[in-house]
PDB file of N, CA and C in Angstrom:
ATOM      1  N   UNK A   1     118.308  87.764  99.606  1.00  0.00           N
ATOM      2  CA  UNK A   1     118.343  89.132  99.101  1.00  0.00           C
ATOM      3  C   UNK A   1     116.999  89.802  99.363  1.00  0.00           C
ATOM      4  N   UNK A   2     116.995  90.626 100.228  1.00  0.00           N
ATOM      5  CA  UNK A   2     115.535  91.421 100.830  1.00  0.00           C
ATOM      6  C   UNK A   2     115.246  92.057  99.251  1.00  0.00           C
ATOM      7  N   UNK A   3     113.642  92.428  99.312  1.00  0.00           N
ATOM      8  CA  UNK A   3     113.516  93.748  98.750  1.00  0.00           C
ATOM      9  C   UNK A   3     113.027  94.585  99.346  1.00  0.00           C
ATOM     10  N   UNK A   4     112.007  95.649  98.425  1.00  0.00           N
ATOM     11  CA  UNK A   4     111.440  96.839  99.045  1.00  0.00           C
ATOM     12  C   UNK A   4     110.424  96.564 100.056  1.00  0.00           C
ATOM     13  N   UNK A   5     110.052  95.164  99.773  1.00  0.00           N
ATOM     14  CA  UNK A   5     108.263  94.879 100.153  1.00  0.00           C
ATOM     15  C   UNK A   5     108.827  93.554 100.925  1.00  0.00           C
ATOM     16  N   UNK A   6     110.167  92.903 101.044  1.00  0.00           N
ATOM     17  CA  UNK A   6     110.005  91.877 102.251  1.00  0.00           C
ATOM     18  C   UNK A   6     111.591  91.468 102.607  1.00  0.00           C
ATOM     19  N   UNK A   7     111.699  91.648 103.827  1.00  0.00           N
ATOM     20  CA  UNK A   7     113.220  91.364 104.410  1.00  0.00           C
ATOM     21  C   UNK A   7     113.538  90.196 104.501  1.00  0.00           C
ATOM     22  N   UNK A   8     112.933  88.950 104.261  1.00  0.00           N
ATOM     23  CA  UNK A   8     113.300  87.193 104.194  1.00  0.00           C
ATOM     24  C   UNK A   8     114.686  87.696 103.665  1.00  0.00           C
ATOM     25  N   UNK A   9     115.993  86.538 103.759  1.00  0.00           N
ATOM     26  CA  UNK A   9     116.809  86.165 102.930  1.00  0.00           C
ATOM     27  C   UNK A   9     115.958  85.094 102.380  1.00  0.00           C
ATOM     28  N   UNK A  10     117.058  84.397 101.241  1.00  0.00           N
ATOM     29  CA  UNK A  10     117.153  83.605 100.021  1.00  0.00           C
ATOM     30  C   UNK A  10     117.006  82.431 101.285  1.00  0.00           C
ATOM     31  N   UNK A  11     115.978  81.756 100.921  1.00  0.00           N
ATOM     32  CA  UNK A  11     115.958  80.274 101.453  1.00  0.00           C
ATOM     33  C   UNK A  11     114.875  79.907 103.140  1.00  0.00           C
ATOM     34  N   UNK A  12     114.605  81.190 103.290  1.00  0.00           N
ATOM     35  CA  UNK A  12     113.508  81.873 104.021  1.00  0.00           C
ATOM     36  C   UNK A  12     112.126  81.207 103.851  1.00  0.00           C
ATOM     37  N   UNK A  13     112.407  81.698 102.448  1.00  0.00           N
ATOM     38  CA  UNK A  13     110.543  81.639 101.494  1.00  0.00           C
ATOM     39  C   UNK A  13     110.784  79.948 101.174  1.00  0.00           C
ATOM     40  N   UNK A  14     109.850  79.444 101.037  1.00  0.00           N
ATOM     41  CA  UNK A  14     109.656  78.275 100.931  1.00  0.00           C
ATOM     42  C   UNK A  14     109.492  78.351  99.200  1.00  0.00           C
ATOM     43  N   UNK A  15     109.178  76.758  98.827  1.00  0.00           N
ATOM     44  CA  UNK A  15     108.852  77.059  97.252  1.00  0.00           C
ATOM     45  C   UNK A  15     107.416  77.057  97.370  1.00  0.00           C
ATOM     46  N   UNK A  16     106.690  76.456  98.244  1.00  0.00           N
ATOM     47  CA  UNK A  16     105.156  76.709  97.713  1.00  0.00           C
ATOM     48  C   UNK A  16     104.837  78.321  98.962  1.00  0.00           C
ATOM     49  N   UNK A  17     104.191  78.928  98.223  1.00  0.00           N
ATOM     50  CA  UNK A  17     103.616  79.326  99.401  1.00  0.00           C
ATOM     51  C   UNK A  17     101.971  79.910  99.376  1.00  0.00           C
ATOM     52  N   UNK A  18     101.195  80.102 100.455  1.00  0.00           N
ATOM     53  CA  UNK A  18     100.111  80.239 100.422  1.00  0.00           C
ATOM     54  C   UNK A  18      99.708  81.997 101.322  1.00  0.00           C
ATOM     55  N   UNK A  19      98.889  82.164 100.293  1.00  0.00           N
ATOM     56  CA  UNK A  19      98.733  83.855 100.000  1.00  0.00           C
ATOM     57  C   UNK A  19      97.080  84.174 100.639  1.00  0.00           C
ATOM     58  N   UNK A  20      96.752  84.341 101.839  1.00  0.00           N
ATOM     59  CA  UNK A  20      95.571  85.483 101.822  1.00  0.00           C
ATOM     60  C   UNK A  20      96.022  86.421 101.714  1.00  0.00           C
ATOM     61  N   UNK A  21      94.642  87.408 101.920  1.00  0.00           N
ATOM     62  CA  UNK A  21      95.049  88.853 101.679  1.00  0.00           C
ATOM     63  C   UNK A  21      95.614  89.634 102.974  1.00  0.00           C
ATOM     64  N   UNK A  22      94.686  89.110 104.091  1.00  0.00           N
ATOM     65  CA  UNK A  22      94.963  89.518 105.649  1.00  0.00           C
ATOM     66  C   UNK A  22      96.138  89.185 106.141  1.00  0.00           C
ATOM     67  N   UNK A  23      96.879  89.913 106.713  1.00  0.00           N
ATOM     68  CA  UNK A  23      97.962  89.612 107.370  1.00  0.00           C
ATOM     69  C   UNK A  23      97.654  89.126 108.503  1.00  0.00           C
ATOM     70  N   UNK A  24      96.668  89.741 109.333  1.00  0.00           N
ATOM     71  CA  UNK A  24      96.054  88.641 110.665  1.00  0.00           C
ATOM     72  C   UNK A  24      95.713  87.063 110.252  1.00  0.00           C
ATOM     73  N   UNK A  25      95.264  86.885 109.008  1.00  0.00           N
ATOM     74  CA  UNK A  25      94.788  85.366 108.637  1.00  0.00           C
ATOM     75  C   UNK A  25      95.943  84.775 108.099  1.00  0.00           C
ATOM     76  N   UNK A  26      97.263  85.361 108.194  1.00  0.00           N
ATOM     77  CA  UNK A  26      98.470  84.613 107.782  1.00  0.00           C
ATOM     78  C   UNK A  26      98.973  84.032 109.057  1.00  0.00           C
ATOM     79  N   UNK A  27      98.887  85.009 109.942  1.00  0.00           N
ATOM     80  CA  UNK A  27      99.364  84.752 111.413  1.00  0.00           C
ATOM     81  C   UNK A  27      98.394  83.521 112.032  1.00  0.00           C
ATOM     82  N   UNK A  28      97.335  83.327 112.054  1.00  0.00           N
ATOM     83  CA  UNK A  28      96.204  82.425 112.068  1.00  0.00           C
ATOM     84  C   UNK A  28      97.023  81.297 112.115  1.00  0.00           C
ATOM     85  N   UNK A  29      96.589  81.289 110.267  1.00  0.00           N
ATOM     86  CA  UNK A  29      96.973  80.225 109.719  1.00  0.00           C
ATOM     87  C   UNK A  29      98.626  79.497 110.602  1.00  0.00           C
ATOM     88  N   UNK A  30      99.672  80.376 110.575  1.00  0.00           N
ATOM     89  CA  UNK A  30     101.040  80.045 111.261  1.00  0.00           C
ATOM     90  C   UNK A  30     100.709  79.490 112.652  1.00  0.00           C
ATOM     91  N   UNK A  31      99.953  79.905 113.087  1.00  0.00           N
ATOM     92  CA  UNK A  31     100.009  79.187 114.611  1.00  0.00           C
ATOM     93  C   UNK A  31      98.848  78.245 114.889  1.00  0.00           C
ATOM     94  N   UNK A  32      98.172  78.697 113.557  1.00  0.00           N
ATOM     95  CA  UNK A  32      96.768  77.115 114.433  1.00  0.00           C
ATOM     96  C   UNK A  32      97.416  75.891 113.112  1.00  0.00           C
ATOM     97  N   UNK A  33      98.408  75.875 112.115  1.00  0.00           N
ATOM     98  CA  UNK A  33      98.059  75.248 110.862  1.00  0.00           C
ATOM     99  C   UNK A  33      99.743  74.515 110.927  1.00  0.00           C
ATOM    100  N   UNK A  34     100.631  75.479 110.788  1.00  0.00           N
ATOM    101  CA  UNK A  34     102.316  75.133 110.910  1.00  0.00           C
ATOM    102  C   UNK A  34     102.546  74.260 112.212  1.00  0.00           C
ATOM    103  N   UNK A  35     103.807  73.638 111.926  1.00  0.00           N
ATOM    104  CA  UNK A  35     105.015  73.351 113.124  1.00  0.00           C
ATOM    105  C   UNK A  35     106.018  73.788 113.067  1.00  0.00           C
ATOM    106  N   UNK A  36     106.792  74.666 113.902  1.00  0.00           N
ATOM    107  CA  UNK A  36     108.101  74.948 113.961  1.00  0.00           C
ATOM    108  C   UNK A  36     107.942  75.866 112.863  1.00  0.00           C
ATOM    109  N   UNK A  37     106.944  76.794 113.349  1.00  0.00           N
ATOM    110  CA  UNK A  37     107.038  78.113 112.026  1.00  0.00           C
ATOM    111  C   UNK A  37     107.988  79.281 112.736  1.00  0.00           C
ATOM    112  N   UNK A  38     108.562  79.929 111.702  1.00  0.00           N
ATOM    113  CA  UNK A  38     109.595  81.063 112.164  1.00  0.00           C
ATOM    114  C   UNK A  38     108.973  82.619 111.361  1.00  0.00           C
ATOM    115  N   UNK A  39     108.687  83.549 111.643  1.00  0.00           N
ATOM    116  CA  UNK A  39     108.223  84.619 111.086  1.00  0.00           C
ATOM    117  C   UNK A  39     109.181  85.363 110.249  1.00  0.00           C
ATOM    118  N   UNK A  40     109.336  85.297 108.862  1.00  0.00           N
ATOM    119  CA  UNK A  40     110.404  85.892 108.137  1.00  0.00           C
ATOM    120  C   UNK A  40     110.405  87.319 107.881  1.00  0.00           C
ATOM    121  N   UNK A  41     108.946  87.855 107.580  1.00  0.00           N
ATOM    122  CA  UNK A  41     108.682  88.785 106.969  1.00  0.00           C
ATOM    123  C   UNK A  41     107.506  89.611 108.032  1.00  0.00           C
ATOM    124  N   UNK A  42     108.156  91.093 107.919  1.00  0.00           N
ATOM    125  CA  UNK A  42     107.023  92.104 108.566  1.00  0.00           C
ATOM    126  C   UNK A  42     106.998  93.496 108.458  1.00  0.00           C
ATOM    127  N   UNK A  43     107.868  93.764 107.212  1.00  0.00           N
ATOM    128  CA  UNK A  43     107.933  94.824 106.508  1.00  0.00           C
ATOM    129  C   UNK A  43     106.344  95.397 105.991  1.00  0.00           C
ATOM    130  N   UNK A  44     106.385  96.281 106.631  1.00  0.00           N
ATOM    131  CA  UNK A  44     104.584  97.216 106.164  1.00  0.00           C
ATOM    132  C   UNK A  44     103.759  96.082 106.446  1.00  0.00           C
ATOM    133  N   UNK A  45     104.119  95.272 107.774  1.00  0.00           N
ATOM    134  CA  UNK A  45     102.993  94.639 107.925  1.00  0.00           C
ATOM    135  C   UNK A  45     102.775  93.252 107.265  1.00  0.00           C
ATOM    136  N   UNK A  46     103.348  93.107 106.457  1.00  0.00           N
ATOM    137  CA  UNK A  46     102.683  91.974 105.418  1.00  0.00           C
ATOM    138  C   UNK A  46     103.729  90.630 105.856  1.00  0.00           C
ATOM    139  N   UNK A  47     102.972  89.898 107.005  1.00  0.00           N
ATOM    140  CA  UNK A  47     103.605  89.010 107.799  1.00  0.00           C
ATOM    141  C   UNK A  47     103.688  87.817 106.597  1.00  0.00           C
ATOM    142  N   UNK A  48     105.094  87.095 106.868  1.00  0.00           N
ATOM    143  CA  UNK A  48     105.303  86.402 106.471  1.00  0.00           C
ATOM    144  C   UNK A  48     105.730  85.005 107.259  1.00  0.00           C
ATOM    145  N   UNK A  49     105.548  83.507 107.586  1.00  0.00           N
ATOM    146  CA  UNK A  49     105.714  82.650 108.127  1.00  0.00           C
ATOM    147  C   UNK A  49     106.355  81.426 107.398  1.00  0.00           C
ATOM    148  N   UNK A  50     107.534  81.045 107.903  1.00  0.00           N
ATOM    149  CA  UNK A  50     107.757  79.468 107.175  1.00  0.00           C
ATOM    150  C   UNK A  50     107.327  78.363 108.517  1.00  0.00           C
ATOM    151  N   UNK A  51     107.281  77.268 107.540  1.00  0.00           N
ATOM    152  CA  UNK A  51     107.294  76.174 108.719  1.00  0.00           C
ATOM    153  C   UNK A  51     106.520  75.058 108.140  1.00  0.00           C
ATOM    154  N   UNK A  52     106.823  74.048 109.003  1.00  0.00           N
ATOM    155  CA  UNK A  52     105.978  72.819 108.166  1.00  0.00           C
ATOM    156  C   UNK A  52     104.611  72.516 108.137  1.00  0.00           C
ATOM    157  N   UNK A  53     104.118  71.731 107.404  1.00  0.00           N
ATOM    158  CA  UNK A  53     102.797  71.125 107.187  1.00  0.00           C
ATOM    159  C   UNK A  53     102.615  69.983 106.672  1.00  0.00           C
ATOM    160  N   UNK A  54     102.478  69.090 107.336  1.00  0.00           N
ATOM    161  CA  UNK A  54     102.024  67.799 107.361  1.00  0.00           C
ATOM    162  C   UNK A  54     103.365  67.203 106.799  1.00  0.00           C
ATOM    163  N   UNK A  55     104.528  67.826 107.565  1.00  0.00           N
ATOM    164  CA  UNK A  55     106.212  67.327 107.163  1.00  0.00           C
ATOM    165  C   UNK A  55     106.713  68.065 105.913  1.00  0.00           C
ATOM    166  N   UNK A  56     105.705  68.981 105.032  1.00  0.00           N
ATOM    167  CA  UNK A  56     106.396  69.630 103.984  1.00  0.00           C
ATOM    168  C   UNK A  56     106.832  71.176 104.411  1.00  0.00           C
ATOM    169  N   UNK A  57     107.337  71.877 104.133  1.00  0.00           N
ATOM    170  CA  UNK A  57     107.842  72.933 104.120  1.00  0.00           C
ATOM    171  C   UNK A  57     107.086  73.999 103.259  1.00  0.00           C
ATOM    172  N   UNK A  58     106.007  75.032 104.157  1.00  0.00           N
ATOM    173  CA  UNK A  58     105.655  76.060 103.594  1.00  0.00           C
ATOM    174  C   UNK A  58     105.387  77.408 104.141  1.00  0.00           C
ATOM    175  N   UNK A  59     105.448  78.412 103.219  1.00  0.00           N
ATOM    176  CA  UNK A  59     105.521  79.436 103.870  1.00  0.00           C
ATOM    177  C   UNK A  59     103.828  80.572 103.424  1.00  0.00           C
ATOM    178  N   UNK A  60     103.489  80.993 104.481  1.00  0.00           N
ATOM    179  CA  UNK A  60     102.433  81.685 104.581  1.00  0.00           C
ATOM    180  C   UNK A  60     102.455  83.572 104.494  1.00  0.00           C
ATOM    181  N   UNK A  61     102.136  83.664 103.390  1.00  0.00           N
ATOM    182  CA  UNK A  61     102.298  85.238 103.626  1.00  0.00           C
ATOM    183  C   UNK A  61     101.459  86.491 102.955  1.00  0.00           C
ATOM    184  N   UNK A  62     100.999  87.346 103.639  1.00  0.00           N
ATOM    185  CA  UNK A  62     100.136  88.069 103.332  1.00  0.00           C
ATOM    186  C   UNK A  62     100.166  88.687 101.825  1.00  0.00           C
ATOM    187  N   UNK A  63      98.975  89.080 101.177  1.00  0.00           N
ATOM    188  CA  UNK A  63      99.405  89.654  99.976  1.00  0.00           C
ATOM    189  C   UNK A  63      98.611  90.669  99.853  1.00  0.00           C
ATOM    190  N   UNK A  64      98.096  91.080 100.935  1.00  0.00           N
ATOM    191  CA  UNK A  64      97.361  92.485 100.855  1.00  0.00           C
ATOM    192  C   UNK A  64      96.074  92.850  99.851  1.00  0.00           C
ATOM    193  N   UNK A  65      94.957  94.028 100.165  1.00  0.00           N
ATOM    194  CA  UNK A  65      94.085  94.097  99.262  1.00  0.00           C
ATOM    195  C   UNK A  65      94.371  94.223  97.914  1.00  0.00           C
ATOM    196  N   UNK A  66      93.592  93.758  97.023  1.00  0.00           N
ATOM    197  CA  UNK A  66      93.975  94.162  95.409  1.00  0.00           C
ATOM    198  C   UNK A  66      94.801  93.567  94.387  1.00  0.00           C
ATOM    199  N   UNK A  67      94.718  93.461  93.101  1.00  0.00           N
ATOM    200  CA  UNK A  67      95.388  93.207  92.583  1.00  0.00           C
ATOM    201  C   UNK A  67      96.918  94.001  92.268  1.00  0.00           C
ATOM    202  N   UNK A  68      96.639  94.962  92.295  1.00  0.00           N
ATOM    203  CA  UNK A  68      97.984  95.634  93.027  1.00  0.00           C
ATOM    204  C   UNK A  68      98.994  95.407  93.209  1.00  0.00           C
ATOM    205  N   UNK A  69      98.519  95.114  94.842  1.00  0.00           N
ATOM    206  CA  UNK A  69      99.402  94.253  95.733  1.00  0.00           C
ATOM    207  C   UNK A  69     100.084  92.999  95.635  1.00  0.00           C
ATOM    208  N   UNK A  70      99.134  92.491  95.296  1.00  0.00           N
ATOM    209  CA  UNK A  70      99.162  90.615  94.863  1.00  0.00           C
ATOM    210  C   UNK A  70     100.272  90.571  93.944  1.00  0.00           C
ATOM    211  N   UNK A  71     100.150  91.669  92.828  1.00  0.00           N
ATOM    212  CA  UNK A  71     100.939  91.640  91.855  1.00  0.00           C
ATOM    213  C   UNK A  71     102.612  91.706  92.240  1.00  0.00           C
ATOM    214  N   UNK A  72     102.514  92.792  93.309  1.00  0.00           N
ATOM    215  CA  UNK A  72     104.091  93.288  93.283  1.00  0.00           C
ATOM    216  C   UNK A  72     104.560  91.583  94.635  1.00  0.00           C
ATOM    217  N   UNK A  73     103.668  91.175  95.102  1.00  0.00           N
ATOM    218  CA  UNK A  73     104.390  90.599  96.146  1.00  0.00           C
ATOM    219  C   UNK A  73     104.657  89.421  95.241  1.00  0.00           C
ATOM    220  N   UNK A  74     103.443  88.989  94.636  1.00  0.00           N
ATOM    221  CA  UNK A  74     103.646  87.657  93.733  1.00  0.00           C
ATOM    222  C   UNK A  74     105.084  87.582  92.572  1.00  0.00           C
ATOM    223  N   UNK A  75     105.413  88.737  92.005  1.00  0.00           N
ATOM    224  CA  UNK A  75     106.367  89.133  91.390  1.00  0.00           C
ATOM    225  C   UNK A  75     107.456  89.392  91.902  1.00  0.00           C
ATOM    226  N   UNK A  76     107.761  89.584  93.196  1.00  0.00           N
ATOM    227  CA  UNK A  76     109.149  89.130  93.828  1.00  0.00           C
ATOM    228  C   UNK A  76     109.195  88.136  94.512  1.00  0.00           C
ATOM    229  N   UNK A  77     108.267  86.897  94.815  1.00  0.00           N
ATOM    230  CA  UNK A  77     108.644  85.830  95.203  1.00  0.00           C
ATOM    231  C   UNK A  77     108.836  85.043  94.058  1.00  0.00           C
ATOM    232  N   UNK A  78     108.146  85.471  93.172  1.00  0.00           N
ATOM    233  CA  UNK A  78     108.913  84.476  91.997  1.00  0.00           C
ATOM    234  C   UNK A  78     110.413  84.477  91.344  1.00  0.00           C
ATOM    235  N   UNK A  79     110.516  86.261  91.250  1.00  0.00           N
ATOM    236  CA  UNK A  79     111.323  86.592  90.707  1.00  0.00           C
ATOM    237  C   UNK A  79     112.857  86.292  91.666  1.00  0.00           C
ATOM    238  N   UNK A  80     112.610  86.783  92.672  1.00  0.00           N
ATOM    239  CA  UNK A  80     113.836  87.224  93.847  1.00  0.00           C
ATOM    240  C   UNK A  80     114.279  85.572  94.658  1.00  0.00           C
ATOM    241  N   UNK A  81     112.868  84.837  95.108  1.00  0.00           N
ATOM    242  CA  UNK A  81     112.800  83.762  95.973  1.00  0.00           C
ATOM    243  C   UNK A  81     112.285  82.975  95.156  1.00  0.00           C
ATOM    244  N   UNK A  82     112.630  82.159  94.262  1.00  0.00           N
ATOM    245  CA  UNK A  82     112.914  81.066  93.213  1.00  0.00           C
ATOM    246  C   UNK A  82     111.308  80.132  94.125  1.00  0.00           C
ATOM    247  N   UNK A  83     110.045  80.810  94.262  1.00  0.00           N
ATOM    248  CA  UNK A  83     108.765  80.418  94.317  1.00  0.00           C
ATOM    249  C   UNK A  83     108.307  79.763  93.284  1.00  0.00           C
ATOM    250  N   UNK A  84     107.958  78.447  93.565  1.00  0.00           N
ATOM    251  CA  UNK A  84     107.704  77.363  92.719  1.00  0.00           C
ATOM    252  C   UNK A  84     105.655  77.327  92.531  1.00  0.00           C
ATOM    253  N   UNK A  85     104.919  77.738  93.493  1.00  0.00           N
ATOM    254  CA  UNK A  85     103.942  77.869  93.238  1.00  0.00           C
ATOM    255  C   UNK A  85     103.039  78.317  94.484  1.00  0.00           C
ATOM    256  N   UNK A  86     101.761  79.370  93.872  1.00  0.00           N
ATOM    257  CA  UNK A  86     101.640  80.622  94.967  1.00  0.00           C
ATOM    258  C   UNK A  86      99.990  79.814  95.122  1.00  0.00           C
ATOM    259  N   UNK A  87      99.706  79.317  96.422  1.00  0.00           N
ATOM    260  CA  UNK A  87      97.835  79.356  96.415  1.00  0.00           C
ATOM    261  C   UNK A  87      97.692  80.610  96.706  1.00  0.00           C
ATOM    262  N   UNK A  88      96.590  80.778  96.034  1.00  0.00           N
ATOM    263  CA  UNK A  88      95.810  82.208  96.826  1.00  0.00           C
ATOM    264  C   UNK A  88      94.833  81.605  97.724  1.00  0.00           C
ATOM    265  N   UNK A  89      94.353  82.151  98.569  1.00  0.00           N
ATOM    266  CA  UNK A  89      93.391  81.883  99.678  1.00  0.00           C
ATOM    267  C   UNK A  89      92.312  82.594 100.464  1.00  0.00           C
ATOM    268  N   UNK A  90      91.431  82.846 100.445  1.00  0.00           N
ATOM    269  CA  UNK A  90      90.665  83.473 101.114  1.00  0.00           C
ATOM    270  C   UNK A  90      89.669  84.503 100.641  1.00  0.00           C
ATOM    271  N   UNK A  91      89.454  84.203  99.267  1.00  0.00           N
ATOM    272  CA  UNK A  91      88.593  85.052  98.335  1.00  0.00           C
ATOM    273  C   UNK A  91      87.310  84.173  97.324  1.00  0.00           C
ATOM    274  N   UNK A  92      87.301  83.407  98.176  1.00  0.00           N
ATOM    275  CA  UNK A  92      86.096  82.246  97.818  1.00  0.00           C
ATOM    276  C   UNK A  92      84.924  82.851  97.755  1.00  0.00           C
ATOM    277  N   UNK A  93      83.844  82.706  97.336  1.00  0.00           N
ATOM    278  CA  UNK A  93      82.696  83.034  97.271  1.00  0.00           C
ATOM    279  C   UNK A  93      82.725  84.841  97.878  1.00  0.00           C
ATOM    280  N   UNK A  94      83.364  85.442  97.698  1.00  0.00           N
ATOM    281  CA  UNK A  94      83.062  86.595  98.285  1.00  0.00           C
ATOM    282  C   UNK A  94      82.118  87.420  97.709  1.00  0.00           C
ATOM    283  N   UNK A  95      81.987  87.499  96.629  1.00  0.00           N
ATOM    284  CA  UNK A  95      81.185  88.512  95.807  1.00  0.00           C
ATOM    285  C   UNK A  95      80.069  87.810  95.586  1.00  0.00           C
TER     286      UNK A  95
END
């Protein structure tokens, strides 16, 4: 079931998935990090990738600047795509 903010169907999204903010560093991540990744999501940009890692099944997907953002994307993968648990990534030492 798409929403406003990502066209995956149900079973698309993986249960873990891992969240920078960059959509270029999702794509990164999918092609130097996955095997047999498939691009689910690219609605406004905010690329989304499944595929394996180290034989598990995960999906990589942008969550844009801000809490905001984070909020509405984090809140329909939980809600919509039965997301079992979100890393965030890429906001380490920044400040």
């Amino acid at each position: 079931m798409p929403t406003p903010h990502n066209e995956a169907n149900i079973g698309d999204i993986a249960k873990t998935v891992i969240m920078p903010g960059d959509p270029l560093r999702a794509k990164y991540i999918a092609e130097n990090f996955l095997e047999e990744y498939k691009l689910v999501n690219e609605v406004r940009g905010m690329y989304a990738y499944t595929g394996k890692y180290k034989g598990k099944t995960v999906t990589v997907m942008a969550s844009g600047m801000g809490m905001p953002s984070m909020g509405i994307y984090s809140y329909e993968l939980f809600k919509f795509y039965n997301v079992e648990n979100i890393i965030r990534i890429g906001s380490c030492r920044s400040i």
